[in-house]
Protein backbone atom coordinates (compact mmCIF):
# COMPACT_ATOMS: atom_id res chain seq x y z
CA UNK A 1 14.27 4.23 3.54
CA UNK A 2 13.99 3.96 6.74
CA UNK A 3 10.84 3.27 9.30
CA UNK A 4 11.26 7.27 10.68
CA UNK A 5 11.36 7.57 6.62
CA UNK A 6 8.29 5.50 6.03
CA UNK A 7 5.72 7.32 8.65
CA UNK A 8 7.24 10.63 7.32
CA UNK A 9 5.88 10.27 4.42
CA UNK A 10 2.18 8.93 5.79
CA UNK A 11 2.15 12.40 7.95
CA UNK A 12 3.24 14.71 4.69
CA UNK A 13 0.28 12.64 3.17
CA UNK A 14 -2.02 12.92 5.24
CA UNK A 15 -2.29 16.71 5.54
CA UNK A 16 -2.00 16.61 1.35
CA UNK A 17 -5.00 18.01 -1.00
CA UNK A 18 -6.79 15.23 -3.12
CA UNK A 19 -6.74 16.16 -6.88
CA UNK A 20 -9.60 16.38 -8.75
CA UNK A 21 -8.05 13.76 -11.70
CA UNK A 22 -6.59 10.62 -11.20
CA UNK A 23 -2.87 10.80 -10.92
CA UNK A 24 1.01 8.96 -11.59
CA UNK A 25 3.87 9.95 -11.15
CA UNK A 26 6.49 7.85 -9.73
CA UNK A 27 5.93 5.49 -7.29
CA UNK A 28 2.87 7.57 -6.02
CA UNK A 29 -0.51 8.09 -7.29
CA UNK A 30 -3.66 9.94 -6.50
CA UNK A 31 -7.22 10.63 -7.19
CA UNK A 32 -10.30 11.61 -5.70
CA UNK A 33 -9.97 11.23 -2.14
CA UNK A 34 -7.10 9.07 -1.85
CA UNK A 35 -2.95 8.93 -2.15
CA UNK A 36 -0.64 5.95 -2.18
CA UNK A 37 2.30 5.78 -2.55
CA UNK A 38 5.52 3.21 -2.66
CA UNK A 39 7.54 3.94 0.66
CA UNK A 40 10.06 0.68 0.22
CA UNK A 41 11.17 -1.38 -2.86
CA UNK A 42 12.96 -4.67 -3.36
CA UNK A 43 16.17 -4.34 -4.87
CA UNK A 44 16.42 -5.37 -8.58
CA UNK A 45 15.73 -8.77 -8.21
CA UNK A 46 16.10 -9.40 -11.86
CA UNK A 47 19.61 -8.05 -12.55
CA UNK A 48 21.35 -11.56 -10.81
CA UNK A 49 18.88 -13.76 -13.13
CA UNK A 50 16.53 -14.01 -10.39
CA UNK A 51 18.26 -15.72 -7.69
CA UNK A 52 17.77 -12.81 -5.02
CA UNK A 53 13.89 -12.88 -5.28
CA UNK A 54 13.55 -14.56 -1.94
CA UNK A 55 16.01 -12.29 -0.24
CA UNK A 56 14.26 -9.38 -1.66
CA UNK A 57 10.96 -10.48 -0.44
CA UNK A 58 12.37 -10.78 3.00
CA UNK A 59 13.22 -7.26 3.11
CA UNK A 60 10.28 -5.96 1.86
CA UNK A 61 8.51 -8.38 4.76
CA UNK A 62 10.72 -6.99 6.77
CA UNK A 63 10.10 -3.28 6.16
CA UNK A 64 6.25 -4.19 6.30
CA UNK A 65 6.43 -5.71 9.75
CA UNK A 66 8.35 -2.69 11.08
CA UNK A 67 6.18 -0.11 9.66
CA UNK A 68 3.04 -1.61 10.90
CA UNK A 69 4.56 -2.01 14.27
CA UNK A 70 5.58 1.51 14.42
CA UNK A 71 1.64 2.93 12.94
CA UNK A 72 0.23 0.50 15.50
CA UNK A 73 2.17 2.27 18.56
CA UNK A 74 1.16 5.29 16.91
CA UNK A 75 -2.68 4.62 16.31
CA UNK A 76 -3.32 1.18 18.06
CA UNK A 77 -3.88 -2.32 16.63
CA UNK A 78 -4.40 -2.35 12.55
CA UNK A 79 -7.68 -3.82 11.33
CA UNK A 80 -6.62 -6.63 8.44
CA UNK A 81 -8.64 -6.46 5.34
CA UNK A 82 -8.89 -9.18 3.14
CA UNK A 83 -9.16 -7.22 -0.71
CA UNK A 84 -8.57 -10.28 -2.57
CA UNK A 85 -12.31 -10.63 -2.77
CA UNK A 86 -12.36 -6.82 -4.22
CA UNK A 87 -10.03 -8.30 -6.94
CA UNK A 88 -12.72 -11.07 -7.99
CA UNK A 89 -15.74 -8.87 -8.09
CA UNK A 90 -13.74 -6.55 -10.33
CA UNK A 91 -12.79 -9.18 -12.65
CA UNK A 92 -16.76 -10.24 -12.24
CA UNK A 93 -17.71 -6.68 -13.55
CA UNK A 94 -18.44 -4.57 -10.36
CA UNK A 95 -17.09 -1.42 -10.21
CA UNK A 96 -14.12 -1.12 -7.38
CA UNK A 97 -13.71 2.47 -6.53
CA UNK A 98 -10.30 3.45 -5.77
CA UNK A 99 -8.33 3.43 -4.48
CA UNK A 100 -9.42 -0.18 -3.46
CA UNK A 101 -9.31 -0.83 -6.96
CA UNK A 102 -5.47 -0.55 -7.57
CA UNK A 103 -4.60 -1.57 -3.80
CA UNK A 104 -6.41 -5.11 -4.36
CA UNK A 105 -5.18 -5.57 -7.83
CA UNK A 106 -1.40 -5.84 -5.94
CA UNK A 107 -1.90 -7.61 -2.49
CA UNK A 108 -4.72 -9.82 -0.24
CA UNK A 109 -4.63 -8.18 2.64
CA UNK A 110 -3.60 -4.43 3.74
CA UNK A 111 -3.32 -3.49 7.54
CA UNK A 112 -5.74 -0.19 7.99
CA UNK A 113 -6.03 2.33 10.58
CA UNK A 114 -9.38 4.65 11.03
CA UNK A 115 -8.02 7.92 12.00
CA UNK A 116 -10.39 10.88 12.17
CA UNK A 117 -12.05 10.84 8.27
CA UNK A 118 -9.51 9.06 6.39
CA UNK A 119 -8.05 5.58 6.67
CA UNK A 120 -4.83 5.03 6.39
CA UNK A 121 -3.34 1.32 5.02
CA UNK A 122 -0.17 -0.07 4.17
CA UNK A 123 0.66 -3.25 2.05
CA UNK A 124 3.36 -5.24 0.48
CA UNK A 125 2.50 -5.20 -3.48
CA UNK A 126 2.93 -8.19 -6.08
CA UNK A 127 3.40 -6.49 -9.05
CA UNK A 128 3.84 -9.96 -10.90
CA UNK A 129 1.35 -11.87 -8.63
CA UNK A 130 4.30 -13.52 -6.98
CA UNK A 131 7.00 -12.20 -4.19
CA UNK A 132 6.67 -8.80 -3.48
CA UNK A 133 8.19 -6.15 -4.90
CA UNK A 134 7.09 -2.99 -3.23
CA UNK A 135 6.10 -1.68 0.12
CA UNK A 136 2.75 0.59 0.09
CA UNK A 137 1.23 3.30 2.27
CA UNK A 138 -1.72 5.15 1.21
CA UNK A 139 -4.62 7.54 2.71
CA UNK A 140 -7.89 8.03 1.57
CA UNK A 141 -11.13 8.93 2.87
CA UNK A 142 -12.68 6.21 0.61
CA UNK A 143 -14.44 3.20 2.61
CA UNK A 144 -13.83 -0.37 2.18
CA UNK A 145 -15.95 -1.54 -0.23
């Protein structure tokens, strides 16, 4: 996909209903005042017994960087939020509500953008805790934690 692609989807997003019930299906999934969804993926990094991992990651860096350039000229400069923390006082027993939940079990840091009532983030996510895999957008009207 491309960038035009990527904020495409954010706008269809944004102006989406929230379900009631959590919700997956594909790469997206929703809940209660939030949608994300996977705008970019890696190629199959697995298929050439792992030897394109690093060029994979580079495109999904790639895609990141030009999808946060293109929300910044469209919304100004991101706030970065550290969510590894979020991770840690999950595992400690808190309760994380989502979608920060799910977005800090995958990534460290997300770029976010206040815009009216929601906030709108993207992320590269490490499915396997190591390169990543996936490019992320999401909206919710969910604070930080």
């Amino acid at each position: 996909m491309t960038t035009a692609e990527h904020l495409d989807t954010i706008d269809r997003l944004r102006g989406r209903e929230f379900p009631t019930e959590h919700v997956r299906c594909g790469g997206m999934r929703s809940g209660p005042g939030y949608h994300l969804v996977q705008v970019g993926r890696a190629e199959d990094v697995w298929e050439d017994g792992g030897s394109g991992r690093a060029a994979a990651a580079d495109q999904v860096t790639a895609e990141y960087g030009a999808l946060t350039q293109a929300l910044e000229a469209r919304w100004g400069e991101a706030q970065i939020f550290s969510v590894a923390s979020l991770r840690h006082r999950g595992i400690e027993g808190e309760e994380i509500p989502e979608p920060w939940d799910e977005v800090s079990s995958t990534t460290d840091h997300v770029h976010a953008w206040r815009v009216g009532a929601q906030w709108l983030v993207a992320y590269a996510a490490h499915w396997d805790g190591g390169e990543p895999h996936g490019l992320m957008a999401g909206v919710t009207v969910v604070d930080p934690p």
